[in-house]
N, C-alpha and C. Protein backbone atom coordinates (compact mmCIF):
# COMPACT_ATOMS: atom_id res chain seq x y z
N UNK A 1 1.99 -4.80 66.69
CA UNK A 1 2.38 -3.92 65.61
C UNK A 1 1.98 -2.51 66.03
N UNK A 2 2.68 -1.31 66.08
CA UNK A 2 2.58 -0.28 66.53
C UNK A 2 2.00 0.17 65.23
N UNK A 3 1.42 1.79 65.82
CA UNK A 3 0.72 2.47 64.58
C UNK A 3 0.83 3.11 63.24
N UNK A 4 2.62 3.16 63.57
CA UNK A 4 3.34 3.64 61.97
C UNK A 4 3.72 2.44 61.64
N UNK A 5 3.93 1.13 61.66
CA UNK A 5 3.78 0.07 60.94
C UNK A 5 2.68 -0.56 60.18
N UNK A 6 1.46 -0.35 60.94
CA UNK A 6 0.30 -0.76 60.38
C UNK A 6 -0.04 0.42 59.39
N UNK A 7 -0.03 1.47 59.19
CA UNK A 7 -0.33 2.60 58.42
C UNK A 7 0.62 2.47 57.42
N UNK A 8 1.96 2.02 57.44
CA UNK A 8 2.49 1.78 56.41
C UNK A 8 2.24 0.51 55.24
N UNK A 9 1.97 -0.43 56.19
CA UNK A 9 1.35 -1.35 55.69
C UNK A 9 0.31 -1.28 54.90
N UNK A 10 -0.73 -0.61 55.36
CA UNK A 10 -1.77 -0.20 54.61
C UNK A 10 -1.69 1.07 53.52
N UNK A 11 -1.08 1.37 53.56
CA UNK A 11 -0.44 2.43 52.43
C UNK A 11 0.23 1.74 51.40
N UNK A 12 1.27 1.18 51.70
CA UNK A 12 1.97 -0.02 50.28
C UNK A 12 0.86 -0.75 49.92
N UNK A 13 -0.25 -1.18 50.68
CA UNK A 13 -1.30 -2.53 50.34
C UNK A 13 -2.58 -1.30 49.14
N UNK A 14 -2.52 -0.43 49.76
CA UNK A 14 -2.94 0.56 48.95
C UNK A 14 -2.48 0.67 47.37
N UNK A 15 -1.31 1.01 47.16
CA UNK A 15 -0.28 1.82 46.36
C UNK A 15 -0.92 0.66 45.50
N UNK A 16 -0.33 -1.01 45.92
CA UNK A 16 0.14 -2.00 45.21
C UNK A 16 -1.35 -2.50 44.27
N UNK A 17 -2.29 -2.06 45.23
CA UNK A 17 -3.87 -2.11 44.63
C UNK A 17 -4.38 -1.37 43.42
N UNK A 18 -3.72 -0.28 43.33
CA UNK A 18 -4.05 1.25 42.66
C UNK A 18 -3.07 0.90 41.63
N UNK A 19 -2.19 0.56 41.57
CA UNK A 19 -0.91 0.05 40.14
C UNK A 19 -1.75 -1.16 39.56
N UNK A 20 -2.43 -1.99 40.45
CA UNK A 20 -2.51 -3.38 39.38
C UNK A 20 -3.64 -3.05 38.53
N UNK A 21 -4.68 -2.37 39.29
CA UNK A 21 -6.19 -1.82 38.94
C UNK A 21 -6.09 -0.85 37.80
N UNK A 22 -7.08 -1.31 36.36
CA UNK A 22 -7.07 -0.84 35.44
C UNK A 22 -7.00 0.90 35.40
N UNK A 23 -6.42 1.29 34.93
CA UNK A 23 -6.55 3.17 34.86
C UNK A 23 -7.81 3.38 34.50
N UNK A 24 -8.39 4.28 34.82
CA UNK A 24 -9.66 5.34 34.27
C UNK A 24 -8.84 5.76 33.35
N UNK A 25 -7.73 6.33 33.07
CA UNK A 25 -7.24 6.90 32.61
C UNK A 25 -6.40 5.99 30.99
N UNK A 26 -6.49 5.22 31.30
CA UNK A 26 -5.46 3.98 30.21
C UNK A 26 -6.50 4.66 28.73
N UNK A 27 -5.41 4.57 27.89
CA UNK A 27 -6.01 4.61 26.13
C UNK A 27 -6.09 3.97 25.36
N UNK A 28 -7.54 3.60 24.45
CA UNK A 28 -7.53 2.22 23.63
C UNK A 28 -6.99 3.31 22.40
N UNK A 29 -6.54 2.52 21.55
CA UNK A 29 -6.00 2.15 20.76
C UNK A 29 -6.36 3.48 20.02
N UNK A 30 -6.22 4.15 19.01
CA UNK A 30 -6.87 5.40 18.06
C UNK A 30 -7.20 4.35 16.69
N UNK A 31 -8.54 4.77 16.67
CA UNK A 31 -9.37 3.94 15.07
C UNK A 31 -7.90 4.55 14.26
N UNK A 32 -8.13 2.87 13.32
CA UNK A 32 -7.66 2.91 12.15
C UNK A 32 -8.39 3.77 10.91
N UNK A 33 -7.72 4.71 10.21
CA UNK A 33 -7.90 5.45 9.19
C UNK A 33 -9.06 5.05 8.24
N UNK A 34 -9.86 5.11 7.86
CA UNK A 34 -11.11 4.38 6.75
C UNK A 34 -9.99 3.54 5.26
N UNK A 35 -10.31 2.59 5.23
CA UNK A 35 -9.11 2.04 3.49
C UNK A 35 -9.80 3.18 2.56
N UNK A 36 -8.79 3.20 1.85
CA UNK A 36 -8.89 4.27 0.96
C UNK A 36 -9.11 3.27 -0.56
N UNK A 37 -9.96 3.51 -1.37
CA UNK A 37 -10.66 2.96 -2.42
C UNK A 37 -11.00 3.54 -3.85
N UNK A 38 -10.15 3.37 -4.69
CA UNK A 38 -10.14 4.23 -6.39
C UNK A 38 -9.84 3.11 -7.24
N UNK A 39 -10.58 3.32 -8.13
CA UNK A 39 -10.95 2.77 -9.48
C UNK A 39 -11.06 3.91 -10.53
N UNK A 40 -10.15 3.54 -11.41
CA UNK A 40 -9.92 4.63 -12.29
C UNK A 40 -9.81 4.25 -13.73
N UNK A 41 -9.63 4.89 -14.81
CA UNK A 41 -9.10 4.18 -16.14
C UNK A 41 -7.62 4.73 -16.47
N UNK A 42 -7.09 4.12 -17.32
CA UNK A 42 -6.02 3.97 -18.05
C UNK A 42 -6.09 4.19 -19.62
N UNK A 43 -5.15 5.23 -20.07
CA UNK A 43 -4.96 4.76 -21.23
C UNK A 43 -3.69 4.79 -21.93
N UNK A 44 -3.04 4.20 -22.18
CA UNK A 44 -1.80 3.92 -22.94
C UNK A 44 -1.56 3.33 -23.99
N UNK A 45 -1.72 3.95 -25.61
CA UNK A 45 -1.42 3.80 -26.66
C UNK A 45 -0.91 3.09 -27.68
N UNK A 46 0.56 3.22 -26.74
CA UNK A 46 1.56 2.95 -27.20
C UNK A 46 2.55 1.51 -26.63
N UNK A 47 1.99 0.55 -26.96
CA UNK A 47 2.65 -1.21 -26.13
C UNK A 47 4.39 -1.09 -26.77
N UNK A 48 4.58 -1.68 -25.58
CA UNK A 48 6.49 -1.66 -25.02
C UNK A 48 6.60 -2.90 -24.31
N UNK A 49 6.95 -3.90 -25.87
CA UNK A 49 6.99 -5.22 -25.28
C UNK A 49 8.06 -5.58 -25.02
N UNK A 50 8.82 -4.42 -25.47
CA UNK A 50 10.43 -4.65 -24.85
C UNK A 50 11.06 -5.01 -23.63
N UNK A 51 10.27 -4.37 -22.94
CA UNK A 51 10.46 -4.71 -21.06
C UNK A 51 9.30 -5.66 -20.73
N UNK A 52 9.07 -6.12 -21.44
CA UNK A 52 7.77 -6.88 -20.65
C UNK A 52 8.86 -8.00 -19.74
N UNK A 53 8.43 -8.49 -18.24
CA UNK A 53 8.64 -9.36 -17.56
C UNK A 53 9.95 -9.00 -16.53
N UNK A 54 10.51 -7.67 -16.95
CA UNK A 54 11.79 -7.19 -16.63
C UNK A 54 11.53 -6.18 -15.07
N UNK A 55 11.45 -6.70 -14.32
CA UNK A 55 10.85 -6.24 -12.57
C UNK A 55 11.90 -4.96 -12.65
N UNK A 56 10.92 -4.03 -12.44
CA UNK A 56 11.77 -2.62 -11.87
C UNK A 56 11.60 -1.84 -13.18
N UNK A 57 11.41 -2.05 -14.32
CA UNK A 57 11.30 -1.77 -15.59
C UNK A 57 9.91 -1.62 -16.35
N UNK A 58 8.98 -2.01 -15.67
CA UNK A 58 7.91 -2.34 -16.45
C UNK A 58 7.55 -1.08 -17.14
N UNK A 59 7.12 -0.15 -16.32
CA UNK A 59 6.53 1.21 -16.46
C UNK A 59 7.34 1.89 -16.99
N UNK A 60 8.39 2.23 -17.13
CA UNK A 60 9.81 3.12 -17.62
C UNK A 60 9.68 3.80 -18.96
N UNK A 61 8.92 4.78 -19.17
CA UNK A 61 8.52 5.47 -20.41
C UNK A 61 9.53 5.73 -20.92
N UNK A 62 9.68 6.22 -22.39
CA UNK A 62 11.10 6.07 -23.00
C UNK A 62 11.83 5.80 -23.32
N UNK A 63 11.65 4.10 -23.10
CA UNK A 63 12.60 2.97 -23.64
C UNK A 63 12.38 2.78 -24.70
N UNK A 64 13.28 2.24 -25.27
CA UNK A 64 13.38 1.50 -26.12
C UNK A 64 11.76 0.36 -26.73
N UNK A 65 11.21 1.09 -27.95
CA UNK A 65 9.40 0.52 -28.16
C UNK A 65 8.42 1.41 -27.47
N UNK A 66 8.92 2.73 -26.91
CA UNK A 66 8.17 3.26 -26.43
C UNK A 66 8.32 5.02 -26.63
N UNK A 67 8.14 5.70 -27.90
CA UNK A 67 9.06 6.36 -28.32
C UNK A 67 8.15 7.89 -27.41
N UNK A 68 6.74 7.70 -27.64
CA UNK A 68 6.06 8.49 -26.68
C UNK A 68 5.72 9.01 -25.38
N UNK A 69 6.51 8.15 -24.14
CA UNK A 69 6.89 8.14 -22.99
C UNK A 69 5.05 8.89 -22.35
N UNK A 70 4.46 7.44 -22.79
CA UNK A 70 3.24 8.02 -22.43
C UNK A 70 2.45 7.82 -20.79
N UNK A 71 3.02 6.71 -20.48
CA UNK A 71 2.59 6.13 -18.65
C UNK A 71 2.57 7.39 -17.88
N UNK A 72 1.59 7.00 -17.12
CA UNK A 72 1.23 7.88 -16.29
C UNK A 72 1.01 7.17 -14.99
N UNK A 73 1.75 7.94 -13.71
CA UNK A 73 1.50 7.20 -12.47
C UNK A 73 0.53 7.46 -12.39
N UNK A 74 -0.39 7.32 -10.89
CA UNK A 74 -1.38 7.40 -9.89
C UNK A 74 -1.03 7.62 -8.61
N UNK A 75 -0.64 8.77 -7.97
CA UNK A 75 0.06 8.80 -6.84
C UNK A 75 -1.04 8.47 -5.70
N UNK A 76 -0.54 7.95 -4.58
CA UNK A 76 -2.03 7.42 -3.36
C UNK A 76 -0.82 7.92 -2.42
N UNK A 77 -1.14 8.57 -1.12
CA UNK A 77 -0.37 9.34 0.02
C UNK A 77 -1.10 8.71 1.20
N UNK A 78 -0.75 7.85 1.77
CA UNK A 78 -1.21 6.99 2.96
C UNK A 78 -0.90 7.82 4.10
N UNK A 79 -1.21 7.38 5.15
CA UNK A 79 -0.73 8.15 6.88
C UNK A 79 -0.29 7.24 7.90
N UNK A 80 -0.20 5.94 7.42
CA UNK A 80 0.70 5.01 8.33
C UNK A 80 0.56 3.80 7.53
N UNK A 81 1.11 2.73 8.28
CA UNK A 81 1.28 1.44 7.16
C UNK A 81 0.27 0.47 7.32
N UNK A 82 -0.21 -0.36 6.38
CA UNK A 82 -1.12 -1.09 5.68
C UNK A 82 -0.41 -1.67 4.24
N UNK A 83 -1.51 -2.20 3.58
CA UNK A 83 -1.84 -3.29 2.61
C UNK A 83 -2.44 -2.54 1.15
N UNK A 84 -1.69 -2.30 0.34
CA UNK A 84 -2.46 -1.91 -1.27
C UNK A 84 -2.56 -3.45 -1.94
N UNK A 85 -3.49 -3.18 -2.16
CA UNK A 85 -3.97 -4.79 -3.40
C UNK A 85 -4.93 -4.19 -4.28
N UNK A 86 -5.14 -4.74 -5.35
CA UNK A 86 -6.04 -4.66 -6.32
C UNK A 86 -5.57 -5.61 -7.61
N UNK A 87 -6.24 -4.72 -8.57
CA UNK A 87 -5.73 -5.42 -9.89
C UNK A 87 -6.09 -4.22 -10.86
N UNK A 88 -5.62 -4.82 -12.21
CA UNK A 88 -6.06 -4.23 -13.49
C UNK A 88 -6.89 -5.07 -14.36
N UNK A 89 -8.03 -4.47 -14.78
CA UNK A 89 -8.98 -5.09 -15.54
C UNK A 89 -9.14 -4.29 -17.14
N UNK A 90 -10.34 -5.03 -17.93
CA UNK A 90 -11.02 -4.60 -18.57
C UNK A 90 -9.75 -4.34 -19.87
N UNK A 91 -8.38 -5.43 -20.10
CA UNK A 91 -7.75 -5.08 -20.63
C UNK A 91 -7.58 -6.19 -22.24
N UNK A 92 -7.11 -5.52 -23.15
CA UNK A 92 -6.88 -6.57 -24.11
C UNK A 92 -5.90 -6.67 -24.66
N UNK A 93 -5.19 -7.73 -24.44
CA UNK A 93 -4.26 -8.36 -24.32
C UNK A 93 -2.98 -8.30 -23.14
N UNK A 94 -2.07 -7.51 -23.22
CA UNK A 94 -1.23 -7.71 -22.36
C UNK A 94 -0.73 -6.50 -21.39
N UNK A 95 -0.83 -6.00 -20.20
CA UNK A 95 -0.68 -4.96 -19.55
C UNK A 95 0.13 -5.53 -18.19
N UNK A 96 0.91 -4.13 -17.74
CA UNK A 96 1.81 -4.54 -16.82
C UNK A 96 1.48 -3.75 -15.33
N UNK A 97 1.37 -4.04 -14.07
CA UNK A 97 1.70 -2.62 -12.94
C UNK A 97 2.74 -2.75 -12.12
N UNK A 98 3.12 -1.86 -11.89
CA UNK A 98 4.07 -1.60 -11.10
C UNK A 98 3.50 -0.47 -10.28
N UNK A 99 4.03 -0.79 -8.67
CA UNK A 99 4.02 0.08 -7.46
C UNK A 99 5.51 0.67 -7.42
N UNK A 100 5.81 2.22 -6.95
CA UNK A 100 7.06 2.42 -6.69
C UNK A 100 6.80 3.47 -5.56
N UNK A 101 7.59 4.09 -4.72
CA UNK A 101 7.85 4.41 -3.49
C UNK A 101 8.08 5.90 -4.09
N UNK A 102 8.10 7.06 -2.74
CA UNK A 102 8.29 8.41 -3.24
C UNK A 102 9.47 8.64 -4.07
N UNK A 103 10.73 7.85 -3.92
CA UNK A 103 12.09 8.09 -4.58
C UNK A 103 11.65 7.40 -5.84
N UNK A 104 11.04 6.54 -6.67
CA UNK A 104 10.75 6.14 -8.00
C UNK A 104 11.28 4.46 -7.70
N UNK A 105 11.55 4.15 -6.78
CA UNK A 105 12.13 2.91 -6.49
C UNK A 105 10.61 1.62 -6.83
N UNK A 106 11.19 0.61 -7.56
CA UNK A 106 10.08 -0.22 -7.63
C UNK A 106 10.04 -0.98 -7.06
N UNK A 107 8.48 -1.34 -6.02
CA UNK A 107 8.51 -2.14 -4.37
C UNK A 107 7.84 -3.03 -5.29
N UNK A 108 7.35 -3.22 -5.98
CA UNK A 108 6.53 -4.26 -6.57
C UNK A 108 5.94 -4.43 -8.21
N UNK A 109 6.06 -5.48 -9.04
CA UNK A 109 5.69 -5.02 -10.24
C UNK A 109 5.09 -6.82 -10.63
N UNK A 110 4.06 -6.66 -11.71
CA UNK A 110 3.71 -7.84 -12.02
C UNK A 110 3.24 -7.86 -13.41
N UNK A 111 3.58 -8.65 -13.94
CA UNK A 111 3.19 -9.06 -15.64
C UNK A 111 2.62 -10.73 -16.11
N UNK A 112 1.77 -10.65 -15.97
CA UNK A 112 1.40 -11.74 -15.95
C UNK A 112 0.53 -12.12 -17.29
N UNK A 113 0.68 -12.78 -18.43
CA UNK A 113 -0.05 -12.71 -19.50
C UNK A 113 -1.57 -13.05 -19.81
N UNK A 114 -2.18 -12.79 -20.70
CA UNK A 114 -3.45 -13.44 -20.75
C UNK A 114 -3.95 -14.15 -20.84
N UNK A 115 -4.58 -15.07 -20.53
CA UNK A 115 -6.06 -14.81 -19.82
C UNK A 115 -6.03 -13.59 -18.87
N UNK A 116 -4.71 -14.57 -17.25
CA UNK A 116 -4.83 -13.77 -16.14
C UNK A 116 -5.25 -12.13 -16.04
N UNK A 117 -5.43 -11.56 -15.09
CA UNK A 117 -5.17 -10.14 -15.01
C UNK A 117 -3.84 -9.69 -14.00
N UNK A 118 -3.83 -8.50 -14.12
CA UNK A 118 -2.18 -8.09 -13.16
C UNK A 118 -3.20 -7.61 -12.06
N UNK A 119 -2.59 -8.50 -10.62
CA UNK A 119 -2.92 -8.01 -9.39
C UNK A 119 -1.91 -7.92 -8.23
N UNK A 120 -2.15 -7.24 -7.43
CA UNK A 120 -1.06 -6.48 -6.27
C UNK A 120 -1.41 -6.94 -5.33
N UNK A 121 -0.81 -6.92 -4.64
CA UNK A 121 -0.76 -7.12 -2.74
C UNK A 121 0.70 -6.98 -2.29
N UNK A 122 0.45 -5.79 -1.86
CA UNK A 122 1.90 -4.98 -1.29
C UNK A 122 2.01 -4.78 0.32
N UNK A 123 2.04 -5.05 1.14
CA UNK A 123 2.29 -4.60 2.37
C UNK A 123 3.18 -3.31 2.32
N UNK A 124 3.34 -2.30 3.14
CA UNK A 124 4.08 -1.27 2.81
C UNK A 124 4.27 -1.10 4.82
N UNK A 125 5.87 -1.00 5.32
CA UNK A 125 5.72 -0.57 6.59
C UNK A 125 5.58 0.56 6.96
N UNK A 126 5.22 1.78 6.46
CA UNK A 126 5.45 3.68 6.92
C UNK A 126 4.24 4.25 5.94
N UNK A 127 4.53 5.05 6.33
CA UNK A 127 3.29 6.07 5.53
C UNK A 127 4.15 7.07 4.25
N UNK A 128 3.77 7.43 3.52
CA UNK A 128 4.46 7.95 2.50
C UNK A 128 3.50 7.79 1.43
N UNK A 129 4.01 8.73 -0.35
CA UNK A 129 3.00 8.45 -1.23
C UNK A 129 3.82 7.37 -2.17
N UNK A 130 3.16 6.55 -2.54
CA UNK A 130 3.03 5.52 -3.40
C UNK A 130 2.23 5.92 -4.68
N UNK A 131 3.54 5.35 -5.55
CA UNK A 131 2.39 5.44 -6.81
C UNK A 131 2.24 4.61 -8.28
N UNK A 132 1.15 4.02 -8.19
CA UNK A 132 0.89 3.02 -9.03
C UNK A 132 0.94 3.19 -10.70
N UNK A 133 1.34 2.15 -11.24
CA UNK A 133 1.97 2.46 -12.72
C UNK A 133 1.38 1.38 -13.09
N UNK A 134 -0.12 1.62 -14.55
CA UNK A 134 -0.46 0.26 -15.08
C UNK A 134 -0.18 0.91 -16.85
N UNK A 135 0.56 0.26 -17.13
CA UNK A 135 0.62 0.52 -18.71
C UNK A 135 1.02 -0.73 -19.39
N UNK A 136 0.52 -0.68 -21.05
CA UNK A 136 0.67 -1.38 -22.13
C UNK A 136 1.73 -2.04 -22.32
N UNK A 137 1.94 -3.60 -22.22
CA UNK A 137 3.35 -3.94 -22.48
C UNK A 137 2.67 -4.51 -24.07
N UNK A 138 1.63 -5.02 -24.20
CA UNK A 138 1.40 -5.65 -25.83
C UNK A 138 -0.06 -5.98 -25.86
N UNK A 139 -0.91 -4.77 -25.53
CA UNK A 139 -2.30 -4.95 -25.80
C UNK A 139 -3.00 -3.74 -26.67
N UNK A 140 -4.57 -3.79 -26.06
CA UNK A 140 -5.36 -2.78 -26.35
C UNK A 140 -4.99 -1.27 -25.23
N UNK A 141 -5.07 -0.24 -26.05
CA UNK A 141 -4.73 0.79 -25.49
C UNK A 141 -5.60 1.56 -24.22
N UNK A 142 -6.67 0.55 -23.53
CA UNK A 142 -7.35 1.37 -22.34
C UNK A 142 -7.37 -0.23 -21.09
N UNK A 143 -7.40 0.59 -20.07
CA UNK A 143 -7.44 -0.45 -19.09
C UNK A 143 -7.94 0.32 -17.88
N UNK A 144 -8.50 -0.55 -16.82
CA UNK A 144 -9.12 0.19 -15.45
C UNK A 144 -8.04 -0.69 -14.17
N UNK A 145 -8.24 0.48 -13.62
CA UNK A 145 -7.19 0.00 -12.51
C UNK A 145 -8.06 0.09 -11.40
N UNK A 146 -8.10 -1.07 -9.74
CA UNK A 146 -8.47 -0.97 -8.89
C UNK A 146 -7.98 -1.33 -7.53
N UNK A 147 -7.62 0.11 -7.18
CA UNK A 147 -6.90 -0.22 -5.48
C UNK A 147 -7.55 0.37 -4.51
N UNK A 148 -7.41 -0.80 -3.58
CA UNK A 148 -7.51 -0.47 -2.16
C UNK A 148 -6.66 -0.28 -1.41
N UNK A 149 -6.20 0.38 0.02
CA UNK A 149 -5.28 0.67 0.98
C UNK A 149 -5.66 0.51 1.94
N UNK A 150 -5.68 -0.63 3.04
CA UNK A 150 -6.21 -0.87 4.38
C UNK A 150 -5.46 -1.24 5.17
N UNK A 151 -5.18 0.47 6.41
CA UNK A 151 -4.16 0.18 7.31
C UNK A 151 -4.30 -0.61 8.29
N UNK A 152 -3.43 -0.74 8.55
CA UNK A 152 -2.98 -2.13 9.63
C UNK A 152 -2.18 -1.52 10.67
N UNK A 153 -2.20 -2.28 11.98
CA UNK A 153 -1.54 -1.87 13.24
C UNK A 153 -0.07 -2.51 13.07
């Protein structure tokens, strides 16, 4: 084997060493964001048992039994996608939530009567603000709401 064969040789045997071999340079992953965590109260007055059980409707101030259009969202503004869950507590008798997306679109809503309480678990794929809707379909007029947001890869 002459001397520009063997030097080539050892140059590809090189190259092929230096590609398989981990980078100094390679990047783990960037930490996930801290979950974001609020507990808040509620109060809504005025029960609208008219929509009760009616998905996409729950929250909809102004209907019909609801002459005060009193609900109030909770807007939460995430930075990539994850998991909202929680629930609503501390309520008497019957309360509804609904999650809806920046356009008012409803990704999720639950009514579930009493005993139970209303709880969430939403996966969401993008980042955007979300905002949570817990109001009176046929109870006592105060309630506490509790969400978490823990992004996911």
């Amino acid at each position: 084997m002459n001397r520009r064969s063997a030097a080539a040789l050892i140059a590809a045997g090189f190259a092929l060493a230096t590609a398989a071999a981990p980078s100094a340079n390679a990047t783990k992953p960037k930490p996930l964001p801290k979950p974001i965590h609020q507990k808040y109260d509620v109060s809504d007055p005025t029960p609208n048992p008219v929509l009760e059980g009616s998905f996409g409707n729950y929250c909809r101030g102004g209907a019909p039994g609801d002459p005060l259009n009193d609900e109030k969202g909770h807007a939460i503004k995430v930075v990539g996608k994850g998991v909202f869950e929680g629930a609503i507590s501390g309520v008497v008798g019957d309360w509804v939530v609904e999650i809806r997306d920046s356009k008012g679109n409803t990704l999720y809503g639950d009514d579930v009567n009493p005993p139970a309480m209303e709880t969430y678990y939403l996966p969401v794929a993008k980042a955007g603000t979300y905002t949570i809707w817990a109001c009176n379909s046929n109870g006592g007029p105060n309630a506490t709401v509790d969400i978490t947001f823990t992004y996911k890869r």
